[in-house]
Each structure stands twice: as structure tokens, then as C-alpha cells.
Protein backbone atom coordinates (compact mmCIF):
# COMPACT_ATOMS: atom_id res chain seq x y z
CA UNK A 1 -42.79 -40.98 -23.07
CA UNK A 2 -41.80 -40.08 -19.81
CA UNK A 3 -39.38 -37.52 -21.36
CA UNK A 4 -42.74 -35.97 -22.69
CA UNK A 5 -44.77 -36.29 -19.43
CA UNK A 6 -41.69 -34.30 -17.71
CA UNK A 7 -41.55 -31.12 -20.09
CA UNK A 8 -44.61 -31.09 -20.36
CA UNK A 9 -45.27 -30.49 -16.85
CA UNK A 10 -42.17 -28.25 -16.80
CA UNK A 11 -43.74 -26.34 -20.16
CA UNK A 12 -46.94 -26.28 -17.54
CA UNK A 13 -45.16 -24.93 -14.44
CA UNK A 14 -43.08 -22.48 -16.17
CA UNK A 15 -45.91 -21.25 -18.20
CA UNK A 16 -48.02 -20.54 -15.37
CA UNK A 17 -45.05 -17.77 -13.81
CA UNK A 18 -46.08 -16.25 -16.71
CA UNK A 19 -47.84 -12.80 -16.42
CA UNK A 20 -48.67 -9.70 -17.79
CA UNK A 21 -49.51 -5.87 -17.45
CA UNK A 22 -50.96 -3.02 -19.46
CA UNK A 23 -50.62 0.65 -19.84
CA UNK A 24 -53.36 3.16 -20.66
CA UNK A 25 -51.75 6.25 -21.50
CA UNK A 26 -54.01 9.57 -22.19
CA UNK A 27 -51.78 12.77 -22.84
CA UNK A 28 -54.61 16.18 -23.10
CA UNK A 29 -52.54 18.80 -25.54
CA UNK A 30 -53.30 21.94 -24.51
CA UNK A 31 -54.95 24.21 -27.03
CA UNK A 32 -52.78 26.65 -28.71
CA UNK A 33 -54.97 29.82 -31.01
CA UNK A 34 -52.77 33.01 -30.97
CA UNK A 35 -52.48 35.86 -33.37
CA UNK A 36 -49.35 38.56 -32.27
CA UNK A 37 -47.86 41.31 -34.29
CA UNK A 38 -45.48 42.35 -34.97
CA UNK A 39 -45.43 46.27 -33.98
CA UNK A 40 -48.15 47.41 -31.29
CA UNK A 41 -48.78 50.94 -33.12
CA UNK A 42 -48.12 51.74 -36.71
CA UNK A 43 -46.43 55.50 -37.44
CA UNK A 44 -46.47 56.66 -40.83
CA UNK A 45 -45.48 60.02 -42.77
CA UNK A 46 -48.62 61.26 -45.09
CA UNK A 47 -46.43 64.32 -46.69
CA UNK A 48 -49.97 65.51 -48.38
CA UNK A 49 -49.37 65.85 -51.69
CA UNK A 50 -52.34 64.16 -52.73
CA UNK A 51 -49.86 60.45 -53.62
CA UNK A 52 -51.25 57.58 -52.23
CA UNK A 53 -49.08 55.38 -49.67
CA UNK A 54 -49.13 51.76 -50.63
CA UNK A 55 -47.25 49.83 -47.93
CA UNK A 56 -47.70 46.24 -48.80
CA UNK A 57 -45.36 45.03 -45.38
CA UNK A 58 -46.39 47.91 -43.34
CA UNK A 59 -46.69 44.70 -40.25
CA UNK A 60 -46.69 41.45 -39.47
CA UNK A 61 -49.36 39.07 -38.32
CA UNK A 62 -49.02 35.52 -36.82
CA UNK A 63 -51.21 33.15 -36.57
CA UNK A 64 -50.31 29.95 -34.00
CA UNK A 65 -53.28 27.48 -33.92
CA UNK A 66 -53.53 23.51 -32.70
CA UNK A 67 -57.09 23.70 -34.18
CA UNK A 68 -58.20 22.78 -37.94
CA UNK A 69 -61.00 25.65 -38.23
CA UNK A 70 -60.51 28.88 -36.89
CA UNK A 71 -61.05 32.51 -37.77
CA UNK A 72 -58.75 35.51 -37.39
CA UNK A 73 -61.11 39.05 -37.38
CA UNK A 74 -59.98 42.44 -38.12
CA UNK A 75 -62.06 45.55 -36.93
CA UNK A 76 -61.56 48.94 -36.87
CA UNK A 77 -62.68 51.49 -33.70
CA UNK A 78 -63.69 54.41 -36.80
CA UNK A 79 -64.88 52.10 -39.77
CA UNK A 80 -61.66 52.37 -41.62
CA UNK A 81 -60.68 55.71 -41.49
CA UNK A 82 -58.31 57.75 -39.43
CA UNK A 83 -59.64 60.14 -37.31
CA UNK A 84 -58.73 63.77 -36.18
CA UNK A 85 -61.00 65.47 -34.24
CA UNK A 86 -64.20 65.78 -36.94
CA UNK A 87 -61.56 65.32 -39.88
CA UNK A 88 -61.12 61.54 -41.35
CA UNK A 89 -59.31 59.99 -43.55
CA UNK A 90 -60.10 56.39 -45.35
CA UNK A 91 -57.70 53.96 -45.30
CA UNK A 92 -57.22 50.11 -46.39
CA UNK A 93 -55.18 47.25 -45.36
CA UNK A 94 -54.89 43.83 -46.95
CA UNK A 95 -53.42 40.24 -45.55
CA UNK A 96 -51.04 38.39 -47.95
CA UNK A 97 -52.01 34.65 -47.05
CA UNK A 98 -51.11 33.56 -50.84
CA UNK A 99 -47.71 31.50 -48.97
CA UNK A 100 -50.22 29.19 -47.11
CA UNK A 101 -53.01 28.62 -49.89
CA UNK A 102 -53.77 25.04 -48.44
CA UNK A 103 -54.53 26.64 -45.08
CA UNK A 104 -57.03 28.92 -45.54
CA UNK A 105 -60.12 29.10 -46.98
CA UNK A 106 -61.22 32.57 -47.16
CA UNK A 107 -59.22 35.67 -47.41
CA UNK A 108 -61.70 38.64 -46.86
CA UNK A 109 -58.29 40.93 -46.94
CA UNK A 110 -56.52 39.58 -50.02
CA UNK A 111 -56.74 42.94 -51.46
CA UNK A 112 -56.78 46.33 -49.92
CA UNK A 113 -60.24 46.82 -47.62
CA UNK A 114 -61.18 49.96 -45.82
CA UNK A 115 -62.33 48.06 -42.46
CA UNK A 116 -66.17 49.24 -42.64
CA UNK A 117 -66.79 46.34 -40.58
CA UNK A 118 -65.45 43.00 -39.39
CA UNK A 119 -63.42 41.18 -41.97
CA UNK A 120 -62.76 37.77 -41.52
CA UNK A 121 -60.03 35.39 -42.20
CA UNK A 122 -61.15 31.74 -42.64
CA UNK A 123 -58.40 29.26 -41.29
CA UNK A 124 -58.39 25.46 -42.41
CA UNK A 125 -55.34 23.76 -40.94
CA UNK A 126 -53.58 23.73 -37.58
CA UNK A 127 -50.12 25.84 -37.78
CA UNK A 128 -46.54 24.64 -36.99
CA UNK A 129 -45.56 25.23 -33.60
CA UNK A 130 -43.88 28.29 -34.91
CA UNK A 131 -46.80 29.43 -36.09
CA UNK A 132 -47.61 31.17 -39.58
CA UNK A 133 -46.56 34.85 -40.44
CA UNK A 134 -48.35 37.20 -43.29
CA UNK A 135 -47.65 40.41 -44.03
CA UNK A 136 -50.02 43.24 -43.14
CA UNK A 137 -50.45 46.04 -46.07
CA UNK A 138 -51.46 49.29 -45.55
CA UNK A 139 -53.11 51.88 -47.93
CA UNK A 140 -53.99 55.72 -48.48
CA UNK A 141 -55.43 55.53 -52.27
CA UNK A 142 -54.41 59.20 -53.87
CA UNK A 143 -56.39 62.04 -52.64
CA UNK A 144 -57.09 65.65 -54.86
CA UNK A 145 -57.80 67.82 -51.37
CA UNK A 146 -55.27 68.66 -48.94
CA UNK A 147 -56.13 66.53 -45.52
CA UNK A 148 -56.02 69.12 -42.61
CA UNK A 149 -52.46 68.75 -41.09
CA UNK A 150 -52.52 66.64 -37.58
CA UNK A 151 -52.61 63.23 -36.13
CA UNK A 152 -55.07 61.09 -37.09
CA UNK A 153 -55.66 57.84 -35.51
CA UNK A 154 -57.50 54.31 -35.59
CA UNK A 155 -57.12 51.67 -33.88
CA UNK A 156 -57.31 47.68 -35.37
CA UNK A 157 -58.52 45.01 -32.89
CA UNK A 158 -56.86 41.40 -34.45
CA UNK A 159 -59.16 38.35 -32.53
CA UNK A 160 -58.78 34.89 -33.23
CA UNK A 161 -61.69 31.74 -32.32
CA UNK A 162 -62.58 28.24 -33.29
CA UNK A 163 -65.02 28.20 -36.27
């Protein structure tokens, strides 16, 4: 019994020296929503002979995003068409997003669109830290009437937000 009596009262003692701590730990992740190209201006030969150009990786967009619902916007400073003085021309330009399927939810430039006003991409899942990369297409459909020769220029303004 007195064996007992004795640990327990060490048990007690040794118990009691006892202690412990905690840790709260709060890391804030900066928020990452990008979009980059690949090529600041675009230069292509139109040899006007009435064949339509059909560039399907004329660029390269990427997309880096730590949100789940976001929305990449393309506009166009002329509506679509490339301008030359008073002398246009209509283009279209498309965004292949068929390698990421599960991450997006609308495409409003799966196909070729002249840019008559903003077209929206429709983003569902956060990218890799590397981001995600779709080819930009470009298109003059085929034309019966010489375009008057000459620079002609547009610009495309790429913006990216939450949803």
C-alpha cells in the first residue's frame, strides 16, 4: 500500500510539471488573376488576292488565376475591323480553350468572332501556378474586292476580373 501511496504522489508531482502550448497559424495567399501574351503587336501579310488568312495560332494567351470564377474580356478599339484612314477591313479571332474543358464554362470565342463588342470568356477553376495557355486564331474570311493597299490597324484590349 505504501508502494501505491508513493507513486501515486510521484504520478501527482510529475504530472503537475506537465504543460502545454498552442499555435494559431493564419497564412493570407496573395491573389494571383493575370492574362499575358504572348506577342504585344500582331504583323501579318494580306497579299490581296481576295484568299482568306486563317491563322488558327496567330498568339498566345495565358491565363494565371488563384480564383475559381473569373472572366477574361476581349474588345476591339474599331468593332472588329482594321482600320485605314476611312477604309476597313473585318476581321475575326477565336480562343481554343477545348485543352481545359473542365475549366471553363463559356467560350464566347470558340469559333472565329469579328469583335463587335466585348466577348467574354467564362473561367471556372483556379490555374496552376504556371498558369494556362490557349492559342489565339486570327481570321480574314475571302474577300471579291481588292482592299485599298496600306496599313490597317486595330487594337485588342485582353482584361481579366473575378466573376
Amino acid at each position: 500500500m505504501k508502494k501505491f501511496v508513493v507513486f501515486l504522489v510521484i504520478g501527482l508531482v510529475a504530472g503537475s510539471l506537465a504543460w502545454s502550448a498552442t499555435i494559431g497559424i493564419t497564412v493570407n495567399a496573395a491573389q494571383k488573376l493575370e492574362v499575358t501574351v504572348d506577342a504585344a503587336t500582331w504583323t501579318i501579310a494580306l497579299d490581296n488576292t481576295g484568299t482568306a488568312i486563317d491563322v488558327p495560332n496567330q498568339g498566345q494567351l495565358t491565363v494565371k488565376s488563384s480564383k475559381a470564377s473569373y472572366t477574361v474580356t476581349f474588345t476591339s478599339t474599331n468593332g472588329g475591323t482594321l482600320n485605314n484612314g476611312s477604309y476597313t477591313m473585318p476581321y475575326k479571332v477565336k480562343v481554343d480553350t477545348s485543352s481545359w474543358v473542365a475549366g471553363v464554362a463559356t467560350n464566347n470565342l470558340s469559333s472565329y468572332t469579328q469583335l463587335t463588342s466585348a466577348k467574354p470568356i467564362i473561367f471556372q477553376l483556379k490555374t496552376p501556378t504556371a498558369g494556362k495557355t490557349f492559342p489565339i486564331g486570327f481570321n480574314i474570311e475571302a474577300y471579291t474586292d481588292y482592299y485599298v493597299d496600306g496599313a490597317y490597324t486595330d487594337t485588342i484590349t485582353i482584361s481579366i476580373a473575378q466573376s
